[in-house]
Protein backbone atom coordinates (compact mmCIF):
# COMPACT_ATOMS: atom_id res chain seq x y z
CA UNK A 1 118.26 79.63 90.87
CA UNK A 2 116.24 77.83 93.74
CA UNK A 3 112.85 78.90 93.16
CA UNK A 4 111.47 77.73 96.92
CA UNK A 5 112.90 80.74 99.12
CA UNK A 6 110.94 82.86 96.45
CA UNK A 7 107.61 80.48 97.00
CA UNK A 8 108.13 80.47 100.59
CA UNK A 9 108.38 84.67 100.76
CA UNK A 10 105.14 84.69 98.34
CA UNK A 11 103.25 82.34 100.35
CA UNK A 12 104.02 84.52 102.81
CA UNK A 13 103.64 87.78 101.74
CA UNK A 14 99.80 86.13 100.38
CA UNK A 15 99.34 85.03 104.10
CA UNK A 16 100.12 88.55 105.67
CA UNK A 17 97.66 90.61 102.59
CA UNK A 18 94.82 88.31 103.67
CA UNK A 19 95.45 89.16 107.33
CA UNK A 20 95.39 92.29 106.67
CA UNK A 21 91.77 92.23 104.35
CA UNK A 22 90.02 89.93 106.80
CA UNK A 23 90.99 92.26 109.52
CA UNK A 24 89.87 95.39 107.63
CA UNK A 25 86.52 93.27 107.34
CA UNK A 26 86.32 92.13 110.62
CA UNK A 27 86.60 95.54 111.86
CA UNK A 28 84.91 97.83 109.39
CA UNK A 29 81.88 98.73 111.46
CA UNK A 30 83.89 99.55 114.46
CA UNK A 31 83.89 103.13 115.30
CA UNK A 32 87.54 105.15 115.04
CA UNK A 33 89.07 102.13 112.56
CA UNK A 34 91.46 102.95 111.12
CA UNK A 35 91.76 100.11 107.42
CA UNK A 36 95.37 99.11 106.51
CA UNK A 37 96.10 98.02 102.48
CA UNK A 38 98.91 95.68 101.53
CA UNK A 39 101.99 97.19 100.75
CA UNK A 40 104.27 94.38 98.29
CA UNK A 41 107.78 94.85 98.00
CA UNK A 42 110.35 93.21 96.35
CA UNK A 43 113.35 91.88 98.43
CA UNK A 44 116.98 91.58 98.12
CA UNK A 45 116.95 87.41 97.54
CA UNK A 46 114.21 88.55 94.62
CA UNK A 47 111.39 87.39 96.90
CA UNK A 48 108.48 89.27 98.11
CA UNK A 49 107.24 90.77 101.31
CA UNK A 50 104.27 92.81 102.43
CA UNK A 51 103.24 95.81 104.85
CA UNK A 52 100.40 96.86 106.51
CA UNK A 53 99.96 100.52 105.29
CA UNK A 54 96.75 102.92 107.27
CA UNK A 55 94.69 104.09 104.76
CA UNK A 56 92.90 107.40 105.26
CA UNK A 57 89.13 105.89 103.53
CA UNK A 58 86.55 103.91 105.22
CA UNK A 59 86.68 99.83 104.40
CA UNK A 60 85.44 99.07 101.15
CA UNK A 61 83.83 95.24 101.29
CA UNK A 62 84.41 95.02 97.20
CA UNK A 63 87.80 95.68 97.12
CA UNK A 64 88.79 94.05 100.67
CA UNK A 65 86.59 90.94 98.96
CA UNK A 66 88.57 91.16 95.41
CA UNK A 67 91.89 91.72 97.37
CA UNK A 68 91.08 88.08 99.03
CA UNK A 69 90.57 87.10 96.07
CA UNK A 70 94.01 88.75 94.48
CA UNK A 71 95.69 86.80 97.84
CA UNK A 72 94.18 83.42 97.26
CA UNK A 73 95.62 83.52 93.71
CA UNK A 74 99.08 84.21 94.83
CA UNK A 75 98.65 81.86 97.43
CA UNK A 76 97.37 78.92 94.85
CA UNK A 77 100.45 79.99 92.54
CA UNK A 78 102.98 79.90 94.91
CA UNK A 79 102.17 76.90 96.24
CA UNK A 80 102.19 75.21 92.36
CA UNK A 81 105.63 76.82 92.61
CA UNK A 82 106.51 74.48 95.59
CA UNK A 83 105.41 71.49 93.82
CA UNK A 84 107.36 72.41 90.92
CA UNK A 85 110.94 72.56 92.87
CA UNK A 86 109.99 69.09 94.13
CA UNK A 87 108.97 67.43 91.22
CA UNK A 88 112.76 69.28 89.90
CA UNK A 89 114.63 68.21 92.86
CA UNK A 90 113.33 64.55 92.92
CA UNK A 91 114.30 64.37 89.10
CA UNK A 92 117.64 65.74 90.03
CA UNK A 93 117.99 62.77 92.10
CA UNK A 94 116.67 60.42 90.07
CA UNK A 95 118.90 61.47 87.45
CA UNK A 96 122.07 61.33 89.83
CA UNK A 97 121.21 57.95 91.37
């Protein structure tokens, strides 16, 4: 199984859920704002992808702060991910060569 379409979805998925924290941040003084959580979801290709789901509270700057923090660590391990499948690929090669 290639493990970089599953990086790349994660990497993106941790992208989107920190968009979506630093604009519940960003806005959570503004009158009539309505927050948004991350929503993950598997996919089909075993990946991962997120939504944007209102939320019905106002922001909370602890959790938005930990979520960052949840996104950043998904973001850090997905990326270790990456550098795995090339360190495997280039000793794929080596070995064929």
């Amino acid at each position: 199984m290639n493990i970089l379409p599953i990086a790349a979805s994660s990497l993106r998925a941790a992208s989107k859920a920190t968009a979506i924290r630093a604009n519940n941040i960003v806005n959570a003084s503004t009158p009539d704002f309505k927050p948004a959580a991350p929503v993950f979801q598997g996919t089909k290709n075993a990946g991962v992808s997120v939504m944007a789901q209102t939320v019905n509270q106002p922001v909370n700057l602890v959790n938005e702060a930990l979520g960052l923090n949840a996104a950043a660590n998904q973001y850090e391990a997905s990326a270790a991910l990456v550098k795995i499948d090339e360190r495997q690929s280039k000793a794929l090669f080596d070995a064929i060569a």
